[in-house]
PDB file of N, CA and C in Angstrom:
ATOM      1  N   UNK A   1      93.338  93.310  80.774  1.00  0.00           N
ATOM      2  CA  UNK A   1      92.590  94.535  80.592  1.00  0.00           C
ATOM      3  C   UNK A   1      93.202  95.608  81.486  1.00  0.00           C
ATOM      4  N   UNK A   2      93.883  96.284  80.946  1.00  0.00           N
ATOM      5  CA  UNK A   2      94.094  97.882  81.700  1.00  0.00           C
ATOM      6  C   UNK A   2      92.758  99.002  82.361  1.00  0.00           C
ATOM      7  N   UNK A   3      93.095  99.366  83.212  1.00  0.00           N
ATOM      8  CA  UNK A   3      92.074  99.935  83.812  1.00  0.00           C
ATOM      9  C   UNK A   3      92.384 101.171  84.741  1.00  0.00           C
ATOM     10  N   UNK A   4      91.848 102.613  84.183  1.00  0.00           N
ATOM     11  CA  UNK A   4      92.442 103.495  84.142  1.00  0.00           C
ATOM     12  C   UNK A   4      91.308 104.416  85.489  1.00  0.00           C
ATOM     13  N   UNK A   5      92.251 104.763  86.376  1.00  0.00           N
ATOM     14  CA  UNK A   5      91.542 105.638  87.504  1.00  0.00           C
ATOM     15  C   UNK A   5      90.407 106.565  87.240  1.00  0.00           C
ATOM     16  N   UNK A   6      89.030 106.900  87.663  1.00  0.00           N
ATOM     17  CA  UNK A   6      88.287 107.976  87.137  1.00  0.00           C
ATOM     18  C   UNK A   6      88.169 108.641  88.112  1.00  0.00           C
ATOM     19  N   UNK A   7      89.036 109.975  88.146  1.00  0.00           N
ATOM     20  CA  UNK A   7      89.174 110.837  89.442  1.00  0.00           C
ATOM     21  C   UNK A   7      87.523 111.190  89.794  1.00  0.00           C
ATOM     22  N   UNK A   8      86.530 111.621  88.694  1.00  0.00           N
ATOM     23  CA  UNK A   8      85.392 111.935  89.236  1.00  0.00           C
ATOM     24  C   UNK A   8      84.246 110.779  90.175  1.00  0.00           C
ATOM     25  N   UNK A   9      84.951 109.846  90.170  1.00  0.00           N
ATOM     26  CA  UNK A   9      84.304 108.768  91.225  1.00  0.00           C
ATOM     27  C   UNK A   9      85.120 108.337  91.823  1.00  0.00           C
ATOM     28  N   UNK A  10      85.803 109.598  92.768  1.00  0.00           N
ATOM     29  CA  UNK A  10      86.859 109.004  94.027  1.00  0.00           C
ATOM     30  C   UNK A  10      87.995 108.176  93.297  1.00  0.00           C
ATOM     31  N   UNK A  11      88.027 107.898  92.468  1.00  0.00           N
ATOM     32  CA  UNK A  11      89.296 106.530  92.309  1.00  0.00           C
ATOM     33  C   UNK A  11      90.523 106.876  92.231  1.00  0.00           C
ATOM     34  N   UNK A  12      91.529 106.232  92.521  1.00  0.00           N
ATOM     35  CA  UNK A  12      92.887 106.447  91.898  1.00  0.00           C
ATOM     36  C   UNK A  12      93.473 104.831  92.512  1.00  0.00           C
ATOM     37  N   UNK A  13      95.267 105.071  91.911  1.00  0.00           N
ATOM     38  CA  UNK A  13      95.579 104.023  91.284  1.00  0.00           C
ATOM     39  C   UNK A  13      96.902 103.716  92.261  1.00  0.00           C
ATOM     40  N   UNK A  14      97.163 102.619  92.928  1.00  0.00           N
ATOM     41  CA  UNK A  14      98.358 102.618  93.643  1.00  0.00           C
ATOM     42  C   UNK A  14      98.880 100.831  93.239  1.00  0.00           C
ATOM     43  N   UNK A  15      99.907 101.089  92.955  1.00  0.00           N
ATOM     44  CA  UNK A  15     100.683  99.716  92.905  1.00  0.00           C
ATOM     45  C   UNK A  15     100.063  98.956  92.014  1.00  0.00           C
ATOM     46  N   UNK A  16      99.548  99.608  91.003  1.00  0.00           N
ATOM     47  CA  UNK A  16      98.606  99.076  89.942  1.00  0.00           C
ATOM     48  C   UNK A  16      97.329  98.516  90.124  1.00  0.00           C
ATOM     49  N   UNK A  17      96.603  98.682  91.587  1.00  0.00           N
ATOM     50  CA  UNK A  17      95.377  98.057  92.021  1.00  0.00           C
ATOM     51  C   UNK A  17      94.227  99.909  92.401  1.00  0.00           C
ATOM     52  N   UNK A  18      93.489  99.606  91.821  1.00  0.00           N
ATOM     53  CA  UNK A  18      92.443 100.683  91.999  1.00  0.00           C
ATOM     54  C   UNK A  18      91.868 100.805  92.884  1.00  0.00           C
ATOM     55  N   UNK A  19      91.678 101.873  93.674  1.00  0.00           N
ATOM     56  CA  UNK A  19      91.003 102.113  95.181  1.00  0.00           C
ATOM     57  C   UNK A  19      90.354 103.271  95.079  1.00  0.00           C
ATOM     58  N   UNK A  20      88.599 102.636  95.566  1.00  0.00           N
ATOM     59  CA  UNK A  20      87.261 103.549  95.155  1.00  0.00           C
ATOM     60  C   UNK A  20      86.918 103.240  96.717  1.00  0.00           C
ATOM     61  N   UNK A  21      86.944 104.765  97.358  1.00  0.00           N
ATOM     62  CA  UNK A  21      86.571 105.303  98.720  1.00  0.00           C
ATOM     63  C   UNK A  21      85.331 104.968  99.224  1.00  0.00           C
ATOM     64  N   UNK A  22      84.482 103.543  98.983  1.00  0.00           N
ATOM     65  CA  UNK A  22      82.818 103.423  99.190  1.00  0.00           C
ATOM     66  C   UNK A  22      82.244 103.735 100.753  1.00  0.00           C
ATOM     67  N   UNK A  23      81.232 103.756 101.041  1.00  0.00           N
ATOM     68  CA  UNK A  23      81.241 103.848 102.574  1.00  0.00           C
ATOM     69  C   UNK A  23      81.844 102.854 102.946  1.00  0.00           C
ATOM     70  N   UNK A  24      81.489 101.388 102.567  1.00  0.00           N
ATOM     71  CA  UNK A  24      81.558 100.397 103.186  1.00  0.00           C
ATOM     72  C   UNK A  24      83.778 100.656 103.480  1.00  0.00           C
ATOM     73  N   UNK A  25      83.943 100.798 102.315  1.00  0.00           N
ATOM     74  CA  UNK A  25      85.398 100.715 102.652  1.00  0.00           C
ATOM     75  C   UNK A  25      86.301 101.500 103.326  1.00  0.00           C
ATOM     76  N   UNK A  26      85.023 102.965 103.559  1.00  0.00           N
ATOM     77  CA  UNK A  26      85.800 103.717 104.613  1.00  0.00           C
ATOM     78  C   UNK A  26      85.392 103.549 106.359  1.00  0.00           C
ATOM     79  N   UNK A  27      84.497 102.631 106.241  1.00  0.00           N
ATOM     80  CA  UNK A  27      83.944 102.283 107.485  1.00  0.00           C
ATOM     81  C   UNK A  27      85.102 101.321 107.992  1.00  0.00           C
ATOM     82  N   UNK A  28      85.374 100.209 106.902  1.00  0.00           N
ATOM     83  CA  UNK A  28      86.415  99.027 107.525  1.00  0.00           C
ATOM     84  C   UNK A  28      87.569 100.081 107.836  1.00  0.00           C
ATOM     85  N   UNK A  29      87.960 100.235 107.269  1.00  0.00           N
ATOM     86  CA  UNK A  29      89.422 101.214 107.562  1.00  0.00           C
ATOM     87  C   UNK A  29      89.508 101.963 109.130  1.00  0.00           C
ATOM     88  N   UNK A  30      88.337 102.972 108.822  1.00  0.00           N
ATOM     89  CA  UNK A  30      87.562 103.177 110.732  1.00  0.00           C
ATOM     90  C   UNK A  30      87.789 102.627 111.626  1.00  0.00           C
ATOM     91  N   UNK A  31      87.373 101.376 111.623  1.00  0.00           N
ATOM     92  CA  UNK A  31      87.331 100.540 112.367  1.00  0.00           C
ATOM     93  C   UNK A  31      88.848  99.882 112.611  1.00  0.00           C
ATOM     94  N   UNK A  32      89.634  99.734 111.622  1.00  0.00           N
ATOM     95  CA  UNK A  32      91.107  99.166 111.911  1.00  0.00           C
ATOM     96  C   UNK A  32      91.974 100.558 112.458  1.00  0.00           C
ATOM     97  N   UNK A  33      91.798 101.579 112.021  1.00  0.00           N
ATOM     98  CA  UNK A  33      92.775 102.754 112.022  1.00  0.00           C
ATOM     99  C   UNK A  33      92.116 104.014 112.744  1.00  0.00           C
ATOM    100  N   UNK A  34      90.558 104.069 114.015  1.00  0.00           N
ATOM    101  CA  UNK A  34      90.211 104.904 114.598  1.00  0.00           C
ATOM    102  C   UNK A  34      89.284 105.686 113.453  1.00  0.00           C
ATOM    103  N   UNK A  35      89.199 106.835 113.914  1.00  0.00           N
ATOM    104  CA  UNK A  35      88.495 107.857 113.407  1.00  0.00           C
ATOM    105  C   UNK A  35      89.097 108.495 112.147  1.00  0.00           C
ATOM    106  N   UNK A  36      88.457 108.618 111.173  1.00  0.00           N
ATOM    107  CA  UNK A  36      88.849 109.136 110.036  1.00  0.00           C
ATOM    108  C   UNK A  36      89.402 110.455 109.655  1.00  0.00           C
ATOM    109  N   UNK A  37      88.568 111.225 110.680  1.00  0.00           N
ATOM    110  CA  UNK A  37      89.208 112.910 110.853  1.00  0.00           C
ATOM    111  C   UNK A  37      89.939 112.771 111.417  1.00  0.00           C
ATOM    112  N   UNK A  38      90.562 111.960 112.355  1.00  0.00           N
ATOM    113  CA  UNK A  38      92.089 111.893 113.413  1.00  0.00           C
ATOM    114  C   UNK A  38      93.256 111.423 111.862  1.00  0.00           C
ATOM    115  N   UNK A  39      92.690 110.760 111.306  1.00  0.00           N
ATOM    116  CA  UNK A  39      93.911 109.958 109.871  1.00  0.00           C
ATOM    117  C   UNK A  39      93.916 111.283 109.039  1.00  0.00           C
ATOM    118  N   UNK A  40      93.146 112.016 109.409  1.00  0.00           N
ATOM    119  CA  UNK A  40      93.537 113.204 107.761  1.00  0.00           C
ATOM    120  C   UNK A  40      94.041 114.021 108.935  1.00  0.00           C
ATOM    121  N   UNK A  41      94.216 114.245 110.059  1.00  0.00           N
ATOM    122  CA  UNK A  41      94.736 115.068 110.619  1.00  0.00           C
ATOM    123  C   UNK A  41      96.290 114.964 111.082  1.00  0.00           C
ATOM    124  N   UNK A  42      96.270 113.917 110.966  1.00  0.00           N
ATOM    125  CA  UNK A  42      97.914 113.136 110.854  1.00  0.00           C
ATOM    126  C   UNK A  42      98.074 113.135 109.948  1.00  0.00           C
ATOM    127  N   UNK A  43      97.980 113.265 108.560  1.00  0.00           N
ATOM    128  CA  UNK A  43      97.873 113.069 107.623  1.00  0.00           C
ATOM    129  C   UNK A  43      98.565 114.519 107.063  1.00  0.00           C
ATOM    130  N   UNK A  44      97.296 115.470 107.553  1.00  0.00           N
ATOM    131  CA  UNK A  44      98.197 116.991 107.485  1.00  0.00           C
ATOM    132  C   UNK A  44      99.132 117.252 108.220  1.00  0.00           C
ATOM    133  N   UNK A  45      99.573 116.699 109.375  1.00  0.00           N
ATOM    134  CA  UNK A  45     100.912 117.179 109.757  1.00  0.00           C
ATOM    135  C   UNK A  45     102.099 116.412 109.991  1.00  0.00           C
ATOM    136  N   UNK A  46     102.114 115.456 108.794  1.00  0.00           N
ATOM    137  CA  UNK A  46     102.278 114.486 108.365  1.00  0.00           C
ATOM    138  C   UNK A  46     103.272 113.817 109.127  1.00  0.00           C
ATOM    139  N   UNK A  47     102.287 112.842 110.133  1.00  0.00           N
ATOM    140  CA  UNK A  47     102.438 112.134 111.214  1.00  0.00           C
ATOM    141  C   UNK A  47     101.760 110.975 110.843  1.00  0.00           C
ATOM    142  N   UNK A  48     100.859 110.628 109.663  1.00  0.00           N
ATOM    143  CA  UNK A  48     100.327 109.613 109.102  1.00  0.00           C
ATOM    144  C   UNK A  48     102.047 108.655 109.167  1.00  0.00           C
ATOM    145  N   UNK A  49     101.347 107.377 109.502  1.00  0.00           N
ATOM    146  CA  UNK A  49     102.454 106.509 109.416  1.00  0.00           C
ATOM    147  C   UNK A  49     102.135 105.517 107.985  1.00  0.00           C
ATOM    148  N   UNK A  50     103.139 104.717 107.407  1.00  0.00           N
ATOM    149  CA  UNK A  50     103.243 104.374 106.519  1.00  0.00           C
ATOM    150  C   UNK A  50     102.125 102.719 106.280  1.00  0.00           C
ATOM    151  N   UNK A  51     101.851 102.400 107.843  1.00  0.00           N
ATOM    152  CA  UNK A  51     101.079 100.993 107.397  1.00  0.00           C
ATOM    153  C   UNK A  51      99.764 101.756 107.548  1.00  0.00           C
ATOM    154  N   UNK A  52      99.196 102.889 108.109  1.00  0.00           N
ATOM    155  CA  UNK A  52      98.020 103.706 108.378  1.00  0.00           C
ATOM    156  C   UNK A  52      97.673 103.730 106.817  1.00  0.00           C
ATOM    157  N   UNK A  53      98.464 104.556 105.727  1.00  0.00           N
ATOM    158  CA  UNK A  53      98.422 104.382 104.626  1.00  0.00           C
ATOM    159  C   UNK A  53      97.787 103.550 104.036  1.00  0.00           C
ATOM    160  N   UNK A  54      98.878 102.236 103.996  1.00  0.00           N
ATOM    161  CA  UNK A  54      98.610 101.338 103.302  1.00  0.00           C
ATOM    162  C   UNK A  54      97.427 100.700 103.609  1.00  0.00           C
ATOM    163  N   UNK A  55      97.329 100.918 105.425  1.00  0.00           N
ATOM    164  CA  UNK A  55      95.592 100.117 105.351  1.00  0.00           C
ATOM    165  C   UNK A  55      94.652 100.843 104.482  1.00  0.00           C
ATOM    166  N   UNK A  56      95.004 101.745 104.969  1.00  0.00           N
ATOM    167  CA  UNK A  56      93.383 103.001 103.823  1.00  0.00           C
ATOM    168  C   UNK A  56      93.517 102.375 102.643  1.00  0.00           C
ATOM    169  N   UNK A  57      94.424 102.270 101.956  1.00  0.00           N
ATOM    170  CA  UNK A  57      94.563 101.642 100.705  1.00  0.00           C
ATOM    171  C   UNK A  57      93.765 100.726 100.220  1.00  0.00           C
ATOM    172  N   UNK A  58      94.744  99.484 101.557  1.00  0.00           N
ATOM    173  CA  UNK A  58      93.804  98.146 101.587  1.00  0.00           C
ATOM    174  C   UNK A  58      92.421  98.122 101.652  1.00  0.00           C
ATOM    175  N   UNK A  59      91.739  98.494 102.491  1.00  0.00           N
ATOM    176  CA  UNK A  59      90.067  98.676 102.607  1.00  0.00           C
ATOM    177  C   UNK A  59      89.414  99.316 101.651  1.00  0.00           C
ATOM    178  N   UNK A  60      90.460 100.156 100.362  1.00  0.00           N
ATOM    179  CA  UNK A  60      89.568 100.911  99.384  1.00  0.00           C
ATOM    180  C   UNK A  60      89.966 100.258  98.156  1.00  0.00           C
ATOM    181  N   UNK A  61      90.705  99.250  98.296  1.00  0.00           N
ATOM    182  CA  UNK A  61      91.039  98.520  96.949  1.00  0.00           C
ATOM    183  C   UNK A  61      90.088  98.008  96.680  1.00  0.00           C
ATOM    184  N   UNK A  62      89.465  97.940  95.242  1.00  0.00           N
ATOM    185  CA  UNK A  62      88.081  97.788  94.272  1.00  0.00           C
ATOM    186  C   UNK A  62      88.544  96.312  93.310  1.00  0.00           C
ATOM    187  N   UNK A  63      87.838  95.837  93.194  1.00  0.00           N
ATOM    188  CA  UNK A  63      88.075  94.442  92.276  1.00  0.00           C
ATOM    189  C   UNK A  63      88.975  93.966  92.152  1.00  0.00           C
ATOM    190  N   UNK A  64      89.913  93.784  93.100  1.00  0.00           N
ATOM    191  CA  UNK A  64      90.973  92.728  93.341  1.00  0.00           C
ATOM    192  C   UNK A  64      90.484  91.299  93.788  1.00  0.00           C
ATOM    193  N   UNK A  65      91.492  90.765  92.995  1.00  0.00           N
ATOM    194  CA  UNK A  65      90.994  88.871  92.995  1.00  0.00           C
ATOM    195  C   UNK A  65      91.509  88.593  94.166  1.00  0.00           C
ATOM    196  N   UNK A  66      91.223  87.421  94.325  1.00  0.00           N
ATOM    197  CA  UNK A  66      91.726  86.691  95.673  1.00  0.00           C
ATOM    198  C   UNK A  66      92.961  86.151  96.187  1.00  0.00           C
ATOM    199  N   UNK A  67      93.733  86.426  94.820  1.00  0.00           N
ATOM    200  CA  UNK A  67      95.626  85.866  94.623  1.00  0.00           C
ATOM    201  C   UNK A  67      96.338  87.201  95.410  1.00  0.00           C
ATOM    202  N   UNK A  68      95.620  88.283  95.993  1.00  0.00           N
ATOM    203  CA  UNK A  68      96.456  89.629  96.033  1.00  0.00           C
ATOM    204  C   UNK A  68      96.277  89.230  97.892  1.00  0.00           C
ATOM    205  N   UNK A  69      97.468  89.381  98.465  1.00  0.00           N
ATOM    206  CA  UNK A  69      97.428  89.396  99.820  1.00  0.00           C
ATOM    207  C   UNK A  69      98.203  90.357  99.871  1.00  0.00           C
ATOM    208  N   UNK A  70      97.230  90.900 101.569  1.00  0.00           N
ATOM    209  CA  UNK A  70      97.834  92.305 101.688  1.00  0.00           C
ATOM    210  C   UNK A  70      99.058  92.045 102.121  1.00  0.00           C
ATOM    211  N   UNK A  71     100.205  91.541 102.542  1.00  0.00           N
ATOM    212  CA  UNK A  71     101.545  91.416 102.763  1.00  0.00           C
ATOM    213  C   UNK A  71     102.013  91.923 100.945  1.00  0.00           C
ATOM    214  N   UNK A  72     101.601  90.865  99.967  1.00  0.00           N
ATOM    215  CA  UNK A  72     101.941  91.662  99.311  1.00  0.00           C
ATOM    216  C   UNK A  72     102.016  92.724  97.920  1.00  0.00           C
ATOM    217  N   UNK A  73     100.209  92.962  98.335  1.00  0.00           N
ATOM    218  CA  UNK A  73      99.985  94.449  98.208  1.00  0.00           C
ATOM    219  C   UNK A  73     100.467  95.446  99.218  1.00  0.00           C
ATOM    220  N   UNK A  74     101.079  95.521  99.748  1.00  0.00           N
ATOM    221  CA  UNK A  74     101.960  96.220 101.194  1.00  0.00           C
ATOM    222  C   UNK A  74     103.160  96.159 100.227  1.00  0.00           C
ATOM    223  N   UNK A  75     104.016  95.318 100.366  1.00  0.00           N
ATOM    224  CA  UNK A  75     105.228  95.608  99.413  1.00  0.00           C
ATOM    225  C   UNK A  75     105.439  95.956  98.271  1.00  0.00           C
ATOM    226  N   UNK A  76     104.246  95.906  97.647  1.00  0.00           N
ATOM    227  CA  UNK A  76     103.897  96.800  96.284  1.00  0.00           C
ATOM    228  C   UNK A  76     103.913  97.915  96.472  1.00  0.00           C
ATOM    229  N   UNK A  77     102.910  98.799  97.974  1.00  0.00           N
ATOM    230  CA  UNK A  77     102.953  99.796  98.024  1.00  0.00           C
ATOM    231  C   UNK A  77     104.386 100.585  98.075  1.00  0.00           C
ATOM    232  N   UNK A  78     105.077  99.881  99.299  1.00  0.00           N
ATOM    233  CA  UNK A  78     106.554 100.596  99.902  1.00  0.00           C
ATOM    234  C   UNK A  78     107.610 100.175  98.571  1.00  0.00           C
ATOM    235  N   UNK A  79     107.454  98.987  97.558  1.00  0.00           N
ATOM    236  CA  UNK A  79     108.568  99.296  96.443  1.00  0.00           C
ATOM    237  C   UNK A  79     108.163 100.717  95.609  1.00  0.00           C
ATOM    238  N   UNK A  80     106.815 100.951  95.646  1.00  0.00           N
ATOM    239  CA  UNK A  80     106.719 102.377  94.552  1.00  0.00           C
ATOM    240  C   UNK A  80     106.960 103.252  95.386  1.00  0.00           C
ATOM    241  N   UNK A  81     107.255 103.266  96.452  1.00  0.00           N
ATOM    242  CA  UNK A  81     108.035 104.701  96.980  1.00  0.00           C
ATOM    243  C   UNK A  81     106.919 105.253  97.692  1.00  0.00           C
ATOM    244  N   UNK A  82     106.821 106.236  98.741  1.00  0.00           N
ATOM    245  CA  UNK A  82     105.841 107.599  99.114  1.00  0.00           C
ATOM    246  C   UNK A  82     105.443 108.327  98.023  1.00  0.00           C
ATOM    247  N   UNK A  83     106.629 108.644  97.196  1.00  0.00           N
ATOM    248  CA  UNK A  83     106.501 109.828  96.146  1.00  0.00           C
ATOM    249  C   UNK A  83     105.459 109.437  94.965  1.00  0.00           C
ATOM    250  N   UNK A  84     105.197 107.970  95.037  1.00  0.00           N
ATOM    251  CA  UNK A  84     104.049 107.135  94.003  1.00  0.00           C
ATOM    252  C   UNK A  84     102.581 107.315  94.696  1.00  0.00           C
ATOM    253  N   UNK A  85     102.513 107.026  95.766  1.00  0.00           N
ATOM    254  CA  UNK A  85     101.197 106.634  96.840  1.00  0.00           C
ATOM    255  C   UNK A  85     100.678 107.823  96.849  1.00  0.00           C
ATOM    256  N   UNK A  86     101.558 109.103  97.112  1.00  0.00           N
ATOM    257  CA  UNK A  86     101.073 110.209  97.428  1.00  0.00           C
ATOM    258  C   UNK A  86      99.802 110.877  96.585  1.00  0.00           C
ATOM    259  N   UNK A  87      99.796 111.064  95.469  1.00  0.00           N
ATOM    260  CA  UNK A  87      98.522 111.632  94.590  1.00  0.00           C
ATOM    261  C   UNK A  87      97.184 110.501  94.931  1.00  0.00           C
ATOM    262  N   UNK A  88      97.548 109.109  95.272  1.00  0.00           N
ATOM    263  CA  UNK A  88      96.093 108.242  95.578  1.00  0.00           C
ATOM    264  C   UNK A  88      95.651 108.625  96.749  1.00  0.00           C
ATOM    265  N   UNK A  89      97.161 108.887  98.029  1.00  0.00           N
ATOM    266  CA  UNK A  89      96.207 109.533  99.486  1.00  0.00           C
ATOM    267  C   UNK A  89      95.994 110.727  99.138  1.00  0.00           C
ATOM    268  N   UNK A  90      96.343 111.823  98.461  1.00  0.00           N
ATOM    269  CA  UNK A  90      95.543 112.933  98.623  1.00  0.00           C
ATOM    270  C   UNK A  90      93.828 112.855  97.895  1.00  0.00           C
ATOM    271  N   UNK A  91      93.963 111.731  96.571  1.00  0.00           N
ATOM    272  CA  UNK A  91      92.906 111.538  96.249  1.00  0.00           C
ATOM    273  C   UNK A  91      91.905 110.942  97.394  1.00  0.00           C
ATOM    274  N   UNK A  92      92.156 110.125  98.397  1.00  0.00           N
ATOM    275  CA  UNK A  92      90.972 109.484  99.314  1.00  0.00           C
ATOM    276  C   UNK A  92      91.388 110.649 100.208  1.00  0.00           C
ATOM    277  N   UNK A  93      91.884 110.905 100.401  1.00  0.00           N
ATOM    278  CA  UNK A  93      91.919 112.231 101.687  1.00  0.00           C
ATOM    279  C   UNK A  93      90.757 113.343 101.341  1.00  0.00           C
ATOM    280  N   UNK A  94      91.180 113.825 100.052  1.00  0.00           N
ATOM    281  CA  UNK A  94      89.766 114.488  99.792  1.00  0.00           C
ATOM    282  C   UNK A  94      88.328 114.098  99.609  1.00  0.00           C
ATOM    283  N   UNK A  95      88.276 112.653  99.109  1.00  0.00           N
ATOM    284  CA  UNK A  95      87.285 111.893  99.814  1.00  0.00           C
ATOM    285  C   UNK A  95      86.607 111.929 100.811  1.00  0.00           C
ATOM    286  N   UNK A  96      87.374 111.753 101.707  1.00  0.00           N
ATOM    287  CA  UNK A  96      87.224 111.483 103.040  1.00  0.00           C
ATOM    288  C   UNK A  96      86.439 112.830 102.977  1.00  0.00           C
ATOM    289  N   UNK A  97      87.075 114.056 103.236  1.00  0.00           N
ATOM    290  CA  UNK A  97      86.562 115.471 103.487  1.00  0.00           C
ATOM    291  C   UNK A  97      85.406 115.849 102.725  1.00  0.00           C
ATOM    292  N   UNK A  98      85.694 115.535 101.739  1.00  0.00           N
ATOM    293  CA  UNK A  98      84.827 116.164 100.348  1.00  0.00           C
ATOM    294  C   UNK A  98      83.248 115.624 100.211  1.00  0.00           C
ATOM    295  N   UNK A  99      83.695 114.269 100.331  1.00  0.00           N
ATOM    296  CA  UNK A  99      82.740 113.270  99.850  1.00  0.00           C
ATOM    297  C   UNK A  99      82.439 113.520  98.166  1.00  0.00           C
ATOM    298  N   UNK A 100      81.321 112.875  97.632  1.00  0.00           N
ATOM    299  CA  UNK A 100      81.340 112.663  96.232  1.00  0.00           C
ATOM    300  C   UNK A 100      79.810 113.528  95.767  1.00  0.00           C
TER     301      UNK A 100
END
């Protein structure tokens, strides 16, 4: 089953796994990666580092089975490039700010 991002409920799509910004998943992330306004602020002057990323990722990935380990959902992320990831972090970035 294909399963297609719905920007109007936070979602978007990285490495083919869907990531929906819930509290709960922006709280874990918090908690691994500090304060959330410090990550969008690195983020804007783009000092965000590349596993900072991928954790946000990780903690907002939505219905992934139990075969997906983040090692390598991590190398999923870094084979699609920055230039792939980029439209999903600006999508949770505005999240983050916006809320829903």
């Amino acid at each position: 089953m294909s399963r297609t991002a719905n920007p109007a409920r936070g979602e978007a799509m990285v490495a083919g796994i869907m990531l929906r910004p819930s509290f709960a998943a922006l709280v874990a992330a918090e908690e691994e990666l500090g304060p959330l306004f410090a990550l969008v602020e690195r983020a804007a002057a783009g000092q965000l580092k590349l596993s900072e990323m991928v954790a946000l990722f990780w903690h907002c990935r939505f219905d992934v089975g139990p075969d997906v380990s983040r090692d390598a959902f991590s190398q999923a992320v870094a084979d699609e490039g920055l230039a792939a990831a980029t439209p999903a972090l600006k999508m949770l970035l505005g999240q983050i700010l916006g809320g829903r």
